[in-house]
N, C-alpha and C. Protein backbone atom coordinates (compact mmCIF):
# COMPACT_ATOMS: atom_id res chain seq x y z
N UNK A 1 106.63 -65.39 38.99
CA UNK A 1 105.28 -65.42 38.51
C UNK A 1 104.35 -65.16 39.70
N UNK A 2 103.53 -63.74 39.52
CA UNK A 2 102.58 -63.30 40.77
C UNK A 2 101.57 -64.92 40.75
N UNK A 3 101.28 -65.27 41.94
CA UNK A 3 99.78 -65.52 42.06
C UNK A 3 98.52 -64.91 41.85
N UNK A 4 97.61 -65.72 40.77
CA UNK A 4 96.17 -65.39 40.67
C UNK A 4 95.58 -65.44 41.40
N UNK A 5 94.78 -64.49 41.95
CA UNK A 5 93.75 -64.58 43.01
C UNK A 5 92.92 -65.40 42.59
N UNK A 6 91.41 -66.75 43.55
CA UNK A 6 90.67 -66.98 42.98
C UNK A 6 89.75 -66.35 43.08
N UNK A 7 88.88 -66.46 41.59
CA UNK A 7 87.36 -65.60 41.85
C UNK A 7 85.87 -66.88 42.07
N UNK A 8 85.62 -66.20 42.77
CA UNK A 8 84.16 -66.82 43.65
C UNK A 8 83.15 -66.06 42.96
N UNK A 9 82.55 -67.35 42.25
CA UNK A 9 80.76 -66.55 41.83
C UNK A 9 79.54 -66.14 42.55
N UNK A 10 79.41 -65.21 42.52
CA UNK A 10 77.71 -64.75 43.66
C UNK A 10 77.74 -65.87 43.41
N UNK A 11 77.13 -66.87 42.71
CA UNK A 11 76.03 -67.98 42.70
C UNK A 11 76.99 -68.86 43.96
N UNK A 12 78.14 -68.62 43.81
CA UNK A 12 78.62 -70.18 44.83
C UNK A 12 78.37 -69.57 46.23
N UNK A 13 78.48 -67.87 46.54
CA UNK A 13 78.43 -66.92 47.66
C UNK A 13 77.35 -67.24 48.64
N UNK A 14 75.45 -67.17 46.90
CA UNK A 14 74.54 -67.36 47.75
C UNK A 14 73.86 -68.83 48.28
N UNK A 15 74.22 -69.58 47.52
CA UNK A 15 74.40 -70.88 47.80
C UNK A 15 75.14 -71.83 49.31
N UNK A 16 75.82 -71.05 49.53
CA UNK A 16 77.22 -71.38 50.62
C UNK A 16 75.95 -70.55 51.93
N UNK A 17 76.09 -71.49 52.99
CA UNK A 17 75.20 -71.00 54.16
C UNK A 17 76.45 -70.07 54.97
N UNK A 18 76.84 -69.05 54.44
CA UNK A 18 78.16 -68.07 55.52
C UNK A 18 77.31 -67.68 56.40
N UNK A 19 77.96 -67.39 57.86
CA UNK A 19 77.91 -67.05 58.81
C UNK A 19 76.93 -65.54 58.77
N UNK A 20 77.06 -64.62 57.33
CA UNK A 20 76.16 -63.49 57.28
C UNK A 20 74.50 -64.06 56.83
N UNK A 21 74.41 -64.82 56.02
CA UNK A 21 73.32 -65.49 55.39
C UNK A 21 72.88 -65.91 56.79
N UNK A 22 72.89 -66.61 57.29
CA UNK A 22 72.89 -67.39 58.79
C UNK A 22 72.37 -66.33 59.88
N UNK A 23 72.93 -65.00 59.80
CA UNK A 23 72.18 -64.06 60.93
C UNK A 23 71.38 -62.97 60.16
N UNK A 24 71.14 -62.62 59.07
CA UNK A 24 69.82 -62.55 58.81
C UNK A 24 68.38 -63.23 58.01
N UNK A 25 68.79 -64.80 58.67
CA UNK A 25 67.99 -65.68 58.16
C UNK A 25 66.95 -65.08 59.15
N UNK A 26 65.55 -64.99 59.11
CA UNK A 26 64.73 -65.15 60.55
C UNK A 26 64.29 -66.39 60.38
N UNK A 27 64.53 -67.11 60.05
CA UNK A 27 64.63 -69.19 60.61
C UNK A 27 65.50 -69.48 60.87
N UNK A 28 66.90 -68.96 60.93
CA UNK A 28 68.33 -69.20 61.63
C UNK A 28 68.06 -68.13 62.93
N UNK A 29 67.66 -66.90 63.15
CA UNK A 29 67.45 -66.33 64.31
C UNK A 29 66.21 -66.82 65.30
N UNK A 30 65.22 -67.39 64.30
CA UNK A 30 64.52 -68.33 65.45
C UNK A 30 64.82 -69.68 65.95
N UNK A 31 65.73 -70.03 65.51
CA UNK A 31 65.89 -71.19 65.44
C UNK A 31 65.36 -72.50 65.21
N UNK A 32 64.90 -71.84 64.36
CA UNK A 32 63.82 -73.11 63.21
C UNK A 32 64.88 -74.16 62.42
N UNK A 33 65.99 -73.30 61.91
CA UNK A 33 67.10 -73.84 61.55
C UNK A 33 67.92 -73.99 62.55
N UNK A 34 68.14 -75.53 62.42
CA UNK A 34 68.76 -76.20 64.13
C UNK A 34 68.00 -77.25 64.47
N UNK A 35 66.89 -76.52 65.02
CA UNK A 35 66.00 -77.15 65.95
C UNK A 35 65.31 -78.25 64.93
N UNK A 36 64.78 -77.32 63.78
CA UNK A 36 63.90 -78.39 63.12
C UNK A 36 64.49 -78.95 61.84
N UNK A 37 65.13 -77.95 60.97
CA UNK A 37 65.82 -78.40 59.70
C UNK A 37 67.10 -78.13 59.32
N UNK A 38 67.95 -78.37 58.72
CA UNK A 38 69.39 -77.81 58.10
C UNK A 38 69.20 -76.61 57.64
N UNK A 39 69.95 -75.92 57.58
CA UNK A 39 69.96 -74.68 56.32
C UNK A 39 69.53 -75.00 55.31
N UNK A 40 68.92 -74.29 54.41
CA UNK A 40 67.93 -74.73 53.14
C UNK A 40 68.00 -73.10 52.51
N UNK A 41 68.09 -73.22 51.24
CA UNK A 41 67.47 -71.83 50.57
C UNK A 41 66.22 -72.18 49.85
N UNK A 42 65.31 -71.37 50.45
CA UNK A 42 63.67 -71.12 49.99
C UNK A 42 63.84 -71.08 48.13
N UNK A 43 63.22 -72.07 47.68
CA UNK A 43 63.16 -71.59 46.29
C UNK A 43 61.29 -71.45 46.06
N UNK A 44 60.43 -71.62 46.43
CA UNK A 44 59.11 -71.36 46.69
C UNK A 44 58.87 -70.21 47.55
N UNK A 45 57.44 -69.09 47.25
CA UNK A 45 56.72 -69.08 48.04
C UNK A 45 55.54 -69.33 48.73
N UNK A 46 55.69 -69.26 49.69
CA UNK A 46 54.38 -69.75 51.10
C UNK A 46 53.36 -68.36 51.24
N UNK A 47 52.45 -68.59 51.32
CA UNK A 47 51.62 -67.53 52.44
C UNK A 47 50.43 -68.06 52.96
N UNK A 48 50.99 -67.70 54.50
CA UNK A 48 49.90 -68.84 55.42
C UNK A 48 49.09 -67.85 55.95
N UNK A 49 48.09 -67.96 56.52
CA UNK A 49 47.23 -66.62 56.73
C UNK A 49 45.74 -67.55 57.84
N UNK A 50 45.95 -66.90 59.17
CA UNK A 50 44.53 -66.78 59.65
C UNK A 50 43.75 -65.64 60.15
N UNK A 51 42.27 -66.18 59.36
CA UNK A 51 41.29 -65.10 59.01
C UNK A 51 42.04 -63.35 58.74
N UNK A 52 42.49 -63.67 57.54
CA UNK A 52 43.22 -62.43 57.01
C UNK A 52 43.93 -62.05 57.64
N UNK A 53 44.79 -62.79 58.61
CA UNK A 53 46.22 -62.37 59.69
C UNK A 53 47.42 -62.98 59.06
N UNK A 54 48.19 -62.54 57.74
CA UNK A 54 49.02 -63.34 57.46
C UNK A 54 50.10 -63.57 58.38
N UNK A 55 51.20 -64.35 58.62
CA UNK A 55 51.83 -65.03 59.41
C UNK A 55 53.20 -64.63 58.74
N UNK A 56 54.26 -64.01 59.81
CA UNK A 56 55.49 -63.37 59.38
C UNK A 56 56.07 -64.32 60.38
N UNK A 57 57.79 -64.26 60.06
CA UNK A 57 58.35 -65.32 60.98
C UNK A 57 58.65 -64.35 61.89
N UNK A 58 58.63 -65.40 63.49
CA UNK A 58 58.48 -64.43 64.76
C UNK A 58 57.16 -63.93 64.53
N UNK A 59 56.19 -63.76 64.06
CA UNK A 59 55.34 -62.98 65.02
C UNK A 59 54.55 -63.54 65.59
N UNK A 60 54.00 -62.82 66.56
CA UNK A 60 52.94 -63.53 67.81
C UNK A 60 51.67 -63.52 67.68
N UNK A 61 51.06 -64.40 67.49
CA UNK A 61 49.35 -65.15 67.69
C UNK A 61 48.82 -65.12 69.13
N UNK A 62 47.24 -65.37 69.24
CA UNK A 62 47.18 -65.62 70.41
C UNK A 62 46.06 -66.68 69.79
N UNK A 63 46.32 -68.22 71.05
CA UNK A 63 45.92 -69.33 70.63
C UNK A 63 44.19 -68.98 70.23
N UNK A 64 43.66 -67.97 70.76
CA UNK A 64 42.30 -67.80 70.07
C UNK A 64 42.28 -67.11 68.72
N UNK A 65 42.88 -66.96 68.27
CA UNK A 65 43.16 -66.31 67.13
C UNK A 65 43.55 -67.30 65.57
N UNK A 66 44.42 -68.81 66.42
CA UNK A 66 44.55 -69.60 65.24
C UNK A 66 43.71 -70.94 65.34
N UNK A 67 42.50 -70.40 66.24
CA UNK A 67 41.38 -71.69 66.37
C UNK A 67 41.01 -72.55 65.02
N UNK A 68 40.58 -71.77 63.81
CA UNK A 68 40.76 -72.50 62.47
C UNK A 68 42.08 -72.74 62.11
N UNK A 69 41.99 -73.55 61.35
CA UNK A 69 43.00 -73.98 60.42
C UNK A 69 43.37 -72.63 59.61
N UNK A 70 44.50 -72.70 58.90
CA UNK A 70 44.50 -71.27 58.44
C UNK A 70 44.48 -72.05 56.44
N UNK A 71 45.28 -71.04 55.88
CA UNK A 71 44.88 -70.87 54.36
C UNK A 71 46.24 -71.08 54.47
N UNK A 72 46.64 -71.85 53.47
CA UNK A 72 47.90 -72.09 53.09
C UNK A 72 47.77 -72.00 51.72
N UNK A 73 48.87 -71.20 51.25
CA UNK A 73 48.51 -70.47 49.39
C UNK A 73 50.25 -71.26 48.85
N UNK A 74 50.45 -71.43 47.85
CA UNK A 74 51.61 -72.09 47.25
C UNK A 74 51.92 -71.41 45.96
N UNK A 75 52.71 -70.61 46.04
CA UNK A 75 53.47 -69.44 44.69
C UNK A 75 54.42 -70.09 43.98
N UNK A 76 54.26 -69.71 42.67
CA UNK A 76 55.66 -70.39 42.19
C UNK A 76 55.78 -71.76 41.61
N UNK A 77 54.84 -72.55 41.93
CA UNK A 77 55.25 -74.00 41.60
C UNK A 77 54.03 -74.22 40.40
N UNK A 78 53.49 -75.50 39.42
CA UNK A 78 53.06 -75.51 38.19
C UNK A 78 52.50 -76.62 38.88
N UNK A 79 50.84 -76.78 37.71
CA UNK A 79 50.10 -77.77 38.02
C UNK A 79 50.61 -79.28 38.40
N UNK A 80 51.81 -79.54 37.58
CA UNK A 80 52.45 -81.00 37.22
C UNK A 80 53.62 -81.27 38.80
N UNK A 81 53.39 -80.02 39.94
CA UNK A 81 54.38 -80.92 40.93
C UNK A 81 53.37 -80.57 42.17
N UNK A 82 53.54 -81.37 43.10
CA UNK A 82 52.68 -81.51 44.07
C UNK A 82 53.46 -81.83 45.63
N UNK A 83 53.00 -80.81 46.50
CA UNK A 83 53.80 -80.96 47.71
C UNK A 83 53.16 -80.77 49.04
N UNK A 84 53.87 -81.24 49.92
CA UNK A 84 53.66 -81.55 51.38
C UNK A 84 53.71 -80.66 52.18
N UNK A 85 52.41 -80.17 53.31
CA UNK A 85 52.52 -79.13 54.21
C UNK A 85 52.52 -79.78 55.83
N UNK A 86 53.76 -79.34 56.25
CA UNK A 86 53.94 -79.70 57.71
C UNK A 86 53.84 -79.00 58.71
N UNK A 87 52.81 -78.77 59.67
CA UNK A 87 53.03 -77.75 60.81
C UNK A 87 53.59 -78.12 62.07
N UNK A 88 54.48 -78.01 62.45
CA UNK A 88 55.18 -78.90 63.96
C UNK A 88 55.06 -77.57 65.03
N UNK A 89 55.16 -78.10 66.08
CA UNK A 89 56.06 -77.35 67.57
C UNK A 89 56.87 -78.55 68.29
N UNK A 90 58.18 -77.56 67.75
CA UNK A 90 59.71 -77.71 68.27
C UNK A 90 59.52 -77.69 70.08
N UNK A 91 58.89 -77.19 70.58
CA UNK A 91 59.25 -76.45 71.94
C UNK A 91 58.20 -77.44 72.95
N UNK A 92 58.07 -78.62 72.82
CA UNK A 92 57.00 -78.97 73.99
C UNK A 92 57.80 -79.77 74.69
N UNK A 93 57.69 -80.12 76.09
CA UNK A 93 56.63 -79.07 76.55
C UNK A 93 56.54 -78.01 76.97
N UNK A 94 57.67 -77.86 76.87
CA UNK A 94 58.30 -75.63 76.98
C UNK A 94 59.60 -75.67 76.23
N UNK A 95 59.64 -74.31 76.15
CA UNK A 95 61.02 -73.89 75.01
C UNK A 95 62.32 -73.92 75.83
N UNK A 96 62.01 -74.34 77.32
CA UNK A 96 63.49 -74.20 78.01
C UNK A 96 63.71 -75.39 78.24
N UNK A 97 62.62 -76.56 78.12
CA UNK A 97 63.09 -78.01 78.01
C UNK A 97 62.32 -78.86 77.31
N UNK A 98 62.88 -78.45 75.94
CA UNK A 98 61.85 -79.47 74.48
C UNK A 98 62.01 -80.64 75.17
N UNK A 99 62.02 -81.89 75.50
CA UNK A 99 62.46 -83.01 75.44
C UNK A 99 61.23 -83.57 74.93
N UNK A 100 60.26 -83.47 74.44
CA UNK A 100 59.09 -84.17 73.67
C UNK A 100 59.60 -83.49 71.77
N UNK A 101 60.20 -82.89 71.57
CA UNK A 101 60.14 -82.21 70.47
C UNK A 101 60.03 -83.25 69.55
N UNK A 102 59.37 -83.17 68.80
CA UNK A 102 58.26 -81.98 68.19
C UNK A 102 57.13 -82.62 68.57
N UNK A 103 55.69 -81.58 68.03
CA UNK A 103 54.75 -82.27 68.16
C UNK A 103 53.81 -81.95 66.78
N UNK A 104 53.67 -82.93 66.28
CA UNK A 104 53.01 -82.36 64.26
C UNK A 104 51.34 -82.36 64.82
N UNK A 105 51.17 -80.47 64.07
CA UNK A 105 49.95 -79.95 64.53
C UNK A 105 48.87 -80.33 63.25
N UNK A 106 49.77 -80.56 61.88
CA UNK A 106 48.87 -80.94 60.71
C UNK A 106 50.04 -81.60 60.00
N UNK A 107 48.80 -81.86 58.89
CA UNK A 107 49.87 -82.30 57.47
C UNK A 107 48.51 -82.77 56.47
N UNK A 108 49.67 -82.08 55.36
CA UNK A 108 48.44 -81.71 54.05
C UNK A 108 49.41 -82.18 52.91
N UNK A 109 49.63 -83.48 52.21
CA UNK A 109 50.17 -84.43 51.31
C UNK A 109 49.30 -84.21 49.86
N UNK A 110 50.31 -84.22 48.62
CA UNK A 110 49.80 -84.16 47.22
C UNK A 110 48.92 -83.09 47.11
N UNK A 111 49.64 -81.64 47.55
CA UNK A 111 48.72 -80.25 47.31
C UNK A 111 49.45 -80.06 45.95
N UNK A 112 48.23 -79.93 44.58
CA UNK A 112 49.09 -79.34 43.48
C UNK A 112 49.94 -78.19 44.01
N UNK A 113 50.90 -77.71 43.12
CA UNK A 113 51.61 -76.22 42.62
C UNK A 113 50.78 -75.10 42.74
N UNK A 114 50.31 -73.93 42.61
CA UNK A 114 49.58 -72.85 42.54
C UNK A 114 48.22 -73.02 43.05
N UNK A 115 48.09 -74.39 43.81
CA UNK A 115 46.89 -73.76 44.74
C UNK A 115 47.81 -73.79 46.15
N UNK A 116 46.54 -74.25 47.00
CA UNK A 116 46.18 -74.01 48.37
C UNK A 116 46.30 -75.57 48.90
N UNK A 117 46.10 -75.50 50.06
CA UNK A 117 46.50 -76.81 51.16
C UNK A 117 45.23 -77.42 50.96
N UNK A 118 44.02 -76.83 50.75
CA UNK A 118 42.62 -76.96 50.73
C UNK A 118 42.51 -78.47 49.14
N UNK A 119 43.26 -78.07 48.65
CA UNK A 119 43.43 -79.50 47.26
C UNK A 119 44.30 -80.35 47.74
N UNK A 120 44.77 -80.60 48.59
CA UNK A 120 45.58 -81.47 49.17
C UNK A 120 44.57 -82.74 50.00
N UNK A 121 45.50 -83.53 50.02
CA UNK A 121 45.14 -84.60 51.17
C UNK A 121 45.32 -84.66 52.43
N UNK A 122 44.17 -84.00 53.13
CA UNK A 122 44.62 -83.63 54.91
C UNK A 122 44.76 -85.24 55.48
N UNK A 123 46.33 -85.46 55.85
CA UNK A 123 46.89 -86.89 56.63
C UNK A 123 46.60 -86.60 57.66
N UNK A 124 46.92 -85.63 58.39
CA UNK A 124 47.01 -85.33 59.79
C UNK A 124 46.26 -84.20 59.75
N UNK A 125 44.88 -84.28 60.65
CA UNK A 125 44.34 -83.01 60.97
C UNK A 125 44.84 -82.02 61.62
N UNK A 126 44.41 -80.60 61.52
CA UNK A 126 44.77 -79.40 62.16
C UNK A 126 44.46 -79.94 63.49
N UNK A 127 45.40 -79.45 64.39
CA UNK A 127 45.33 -79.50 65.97
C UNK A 127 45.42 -77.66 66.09
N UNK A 128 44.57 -77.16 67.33
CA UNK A 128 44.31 -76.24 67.21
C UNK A 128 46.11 -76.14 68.25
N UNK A 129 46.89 -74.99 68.45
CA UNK A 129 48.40 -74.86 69.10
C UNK A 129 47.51 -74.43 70.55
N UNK A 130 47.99 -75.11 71.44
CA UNK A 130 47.71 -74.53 73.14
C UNK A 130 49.13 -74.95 73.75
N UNK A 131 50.03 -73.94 73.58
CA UNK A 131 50.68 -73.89 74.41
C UNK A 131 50.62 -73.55 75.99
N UNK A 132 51.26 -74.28 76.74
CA UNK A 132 50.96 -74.54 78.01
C UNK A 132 51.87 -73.55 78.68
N UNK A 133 53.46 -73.82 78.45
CA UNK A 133 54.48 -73.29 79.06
C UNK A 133 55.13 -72.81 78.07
N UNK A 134 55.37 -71.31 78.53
CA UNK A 134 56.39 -70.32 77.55
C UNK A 134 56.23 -70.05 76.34
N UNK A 135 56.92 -69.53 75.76
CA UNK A 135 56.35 -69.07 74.37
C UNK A 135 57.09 -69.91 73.10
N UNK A 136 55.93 -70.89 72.61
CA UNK A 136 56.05 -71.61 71.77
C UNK A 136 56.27 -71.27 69.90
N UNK A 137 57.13 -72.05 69.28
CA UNK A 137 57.06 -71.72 67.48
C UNK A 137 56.53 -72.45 67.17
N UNK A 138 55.72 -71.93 66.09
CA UNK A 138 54.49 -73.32 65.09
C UNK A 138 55.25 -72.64 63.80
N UNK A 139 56.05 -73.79 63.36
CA UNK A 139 56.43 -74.20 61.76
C UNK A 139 55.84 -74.74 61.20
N UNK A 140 55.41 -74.07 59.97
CA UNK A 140 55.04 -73.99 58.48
C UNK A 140 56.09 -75.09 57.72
N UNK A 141 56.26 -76.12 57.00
CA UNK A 141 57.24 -76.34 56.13
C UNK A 141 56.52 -76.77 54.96
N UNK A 142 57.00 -76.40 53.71
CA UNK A 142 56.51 -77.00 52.68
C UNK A 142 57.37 -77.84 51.76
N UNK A 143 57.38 -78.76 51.39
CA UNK A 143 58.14 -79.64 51.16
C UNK A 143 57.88 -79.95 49.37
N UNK A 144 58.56 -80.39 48.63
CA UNK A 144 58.51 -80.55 47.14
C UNK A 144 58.44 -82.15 46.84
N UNK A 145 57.31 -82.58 46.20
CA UNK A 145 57.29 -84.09 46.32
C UNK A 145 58.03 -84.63 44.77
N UNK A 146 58.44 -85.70 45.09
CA UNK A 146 59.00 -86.65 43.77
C UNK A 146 57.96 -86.58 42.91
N UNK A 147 56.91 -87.24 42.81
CA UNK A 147 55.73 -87.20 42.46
C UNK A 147 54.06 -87.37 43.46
N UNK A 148 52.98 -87.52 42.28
CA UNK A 148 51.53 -87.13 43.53
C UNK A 148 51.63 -88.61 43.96
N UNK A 149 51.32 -88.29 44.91
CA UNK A 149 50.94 -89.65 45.96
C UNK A 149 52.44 -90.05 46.37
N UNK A 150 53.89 -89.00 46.58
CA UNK A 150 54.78 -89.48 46.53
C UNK A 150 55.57 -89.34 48.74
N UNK A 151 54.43 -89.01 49.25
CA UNK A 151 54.61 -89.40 50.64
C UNK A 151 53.71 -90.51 51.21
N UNK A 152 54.92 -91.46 51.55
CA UNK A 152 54.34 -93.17 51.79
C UNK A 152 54.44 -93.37 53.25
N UNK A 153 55.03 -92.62 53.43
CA UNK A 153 55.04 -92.89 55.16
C UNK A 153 54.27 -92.01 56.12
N UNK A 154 53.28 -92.02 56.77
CA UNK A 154 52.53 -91.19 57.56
C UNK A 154 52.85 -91.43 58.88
N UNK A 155 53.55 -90.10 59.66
CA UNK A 155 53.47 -90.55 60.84
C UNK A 155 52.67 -91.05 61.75
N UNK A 156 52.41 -92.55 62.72
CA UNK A 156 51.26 -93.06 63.40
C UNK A 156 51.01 -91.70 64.58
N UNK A 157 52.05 -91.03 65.10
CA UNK A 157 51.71 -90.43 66.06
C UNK A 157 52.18 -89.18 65.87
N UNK A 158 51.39 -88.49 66.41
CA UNK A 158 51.77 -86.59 66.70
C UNK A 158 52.82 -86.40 67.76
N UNK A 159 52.92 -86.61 68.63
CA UNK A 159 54.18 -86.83 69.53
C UNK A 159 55.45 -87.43 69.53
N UNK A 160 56.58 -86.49 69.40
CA UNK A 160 58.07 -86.93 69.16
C UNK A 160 58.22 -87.25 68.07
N UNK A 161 57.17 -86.10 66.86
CA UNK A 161 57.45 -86.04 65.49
C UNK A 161 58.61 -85.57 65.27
N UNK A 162 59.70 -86.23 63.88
CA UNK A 162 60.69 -85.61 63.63
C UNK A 162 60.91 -84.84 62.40
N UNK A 163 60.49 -83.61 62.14
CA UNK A 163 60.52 -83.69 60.48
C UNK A 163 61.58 -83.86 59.64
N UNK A 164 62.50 -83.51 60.57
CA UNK A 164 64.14 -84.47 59.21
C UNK A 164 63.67 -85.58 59.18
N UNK A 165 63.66 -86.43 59.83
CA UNK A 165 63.52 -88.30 59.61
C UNK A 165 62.28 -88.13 58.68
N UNK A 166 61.25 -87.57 58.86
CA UNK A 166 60.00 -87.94 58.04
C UNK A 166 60.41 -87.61 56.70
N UNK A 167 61.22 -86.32 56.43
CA UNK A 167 61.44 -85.95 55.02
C UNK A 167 62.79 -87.13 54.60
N UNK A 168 63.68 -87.48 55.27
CA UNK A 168 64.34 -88.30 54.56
C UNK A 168 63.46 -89.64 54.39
N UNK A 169 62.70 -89.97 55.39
CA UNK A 169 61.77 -91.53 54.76
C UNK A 169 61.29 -91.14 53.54
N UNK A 170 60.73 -89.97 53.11
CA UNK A 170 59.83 -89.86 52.41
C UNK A 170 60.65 -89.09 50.83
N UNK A 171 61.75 -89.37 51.21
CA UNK A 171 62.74 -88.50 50.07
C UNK A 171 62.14 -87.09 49.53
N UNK A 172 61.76 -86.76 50.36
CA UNK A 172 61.32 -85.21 50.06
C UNK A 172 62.67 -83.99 50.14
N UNK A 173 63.78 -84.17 50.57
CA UNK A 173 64.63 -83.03 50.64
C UNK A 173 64.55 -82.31 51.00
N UNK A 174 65.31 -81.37 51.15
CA UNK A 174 65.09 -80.00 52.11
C UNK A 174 63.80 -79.33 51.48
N UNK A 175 63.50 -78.59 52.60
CA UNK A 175 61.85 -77.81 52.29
C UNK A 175 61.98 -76.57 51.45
N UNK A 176 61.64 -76.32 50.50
CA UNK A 176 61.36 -75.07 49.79
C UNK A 176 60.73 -73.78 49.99
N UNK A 177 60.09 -73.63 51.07
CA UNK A 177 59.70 -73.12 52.14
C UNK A 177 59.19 -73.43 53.96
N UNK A 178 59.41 -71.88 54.23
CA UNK A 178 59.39 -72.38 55.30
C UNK A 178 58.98 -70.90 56.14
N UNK A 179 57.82 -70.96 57.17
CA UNK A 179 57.45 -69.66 58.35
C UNK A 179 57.05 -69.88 59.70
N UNK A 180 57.06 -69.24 60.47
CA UNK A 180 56.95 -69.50 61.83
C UNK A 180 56.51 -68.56 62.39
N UNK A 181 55.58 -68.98 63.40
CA UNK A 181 54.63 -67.94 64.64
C UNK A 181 55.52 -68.29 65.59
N UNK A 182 55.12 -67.23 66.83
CA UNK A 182 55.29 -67.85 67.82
C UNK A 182 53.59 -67.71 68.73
N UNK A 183 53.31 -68.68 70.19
CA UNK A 183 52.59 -68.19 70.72
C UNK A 183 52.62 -68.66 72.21
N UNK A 184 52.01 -68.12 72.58
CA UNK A 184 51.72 -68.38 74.15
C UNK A 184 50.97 -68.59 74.90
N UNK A 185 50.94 -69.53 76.05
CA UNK A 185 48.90 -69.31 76.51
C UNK A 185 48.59 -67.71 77.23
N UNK A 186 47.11 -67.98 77.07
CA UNK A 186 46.31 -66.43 76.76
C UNK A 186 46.32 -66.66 78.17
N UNK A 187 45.88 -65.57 79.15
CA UNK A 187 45.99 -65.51 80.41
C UNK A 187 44.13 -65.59 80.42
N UNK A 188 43.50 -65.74 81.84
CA UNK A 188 41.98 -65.13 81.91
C UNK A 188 41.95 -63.97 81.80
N UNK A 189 40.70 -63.48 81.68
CA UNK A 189 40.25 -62.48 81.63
C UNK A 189 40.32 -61.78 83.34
N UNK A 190 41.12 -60.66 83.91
CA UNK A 190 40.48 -60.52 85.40
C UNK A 190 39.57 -60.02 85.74
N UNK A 191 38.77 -60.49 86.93
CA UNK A 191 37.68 -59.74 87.34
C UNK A 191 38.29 -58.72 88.14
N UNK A 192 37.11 -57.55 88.47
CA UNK A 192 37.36 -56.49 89.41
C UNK A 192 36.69 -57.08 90.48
């Protein structure tokens, strides 16, 4: 009696984090995945945007450029669920020796579904990103809440934020989205 081969469903394929999924993640090539969260598949979309510069993962800002807060838009989700926006940097106080990592630049708690961060509850104000040394990532995460008012724990401090620990206090689960800048400090202007 031959052996049956087994058959594997796309669904278990795209589900399963393989080693191909993994190198053309650009949050597994930045290492957003690692540094800041597990592997996760995006079931939301995000679009973060300053002054009409939307924000692709990897690309580069210059810290005068994300002086406002930006627009955070939320696709996909329905009036009745409400979720959490986290902005961290992984890389302080440089990317060749995090040992402060992270540092939480905002946070925007109980934003309905199909709006914006702007209906939310700003916990943590926007910190404008000044990176000091090397070229820093500012993560985006958006997180899916149990219910509104369903993040109870606010971090006391911006320094040696963790966002795994905060999302497991807060039983939020892996993030449903997720984007990343990078940036760097701006040099002066030279004189002649």
């Amino acid at each position: 009696m031959a052996a049956r081969p087994l058959s594997v469903t796309s669904t278990a394929l795209t589900n399963f984090p393989t080693s191909m999924n993994l190198l053309a993640d650009p949050l597994a090539i930045g290492r957003v995945v690692g540094d800041v969260v597990d592997y996760f598949t995006p079931t939301m979309k995000m679009a973060v945007t300053y002054s009409n510069n939307q924000v692709y993962n990897g690309h580069e800002f210059f810290p005068s450029s994300i002086a406002i807060k930006p627009k955070v838009q939320i696709h996909g989700g329905d009036m009745r669920s409400f979720f959490t926006l986290v902005m961290t940097d992984p890389d302080v106080p440089g990317p060749s020796d995090p040992y402060l990592r992270e540092h939480l630049h905002w946070m925007v708690t109980d934003i309905p579904g199909t709006t914006d961060a702007t209906f939310g509850k700003e916990v943590v104000k926007y910190e404008l990103p000044r990176p000091n040394i090397g070229i820093h990532r500012f993560v985006f995460l958006l997180y899916k809440q149990k219910c509104r008012q369903g993040v109870i724990k606010i971090p006391i401090s911006r320094d040696l934020f963790n966002t795994r620990r905060f999302a497991d206090e807060n039983e939020l689960g892996p993030p449903v989205a997720a984007v990343f800048f990078n940036a760097q400090r701006e040099t002066a202007p030279r004189r002649r």
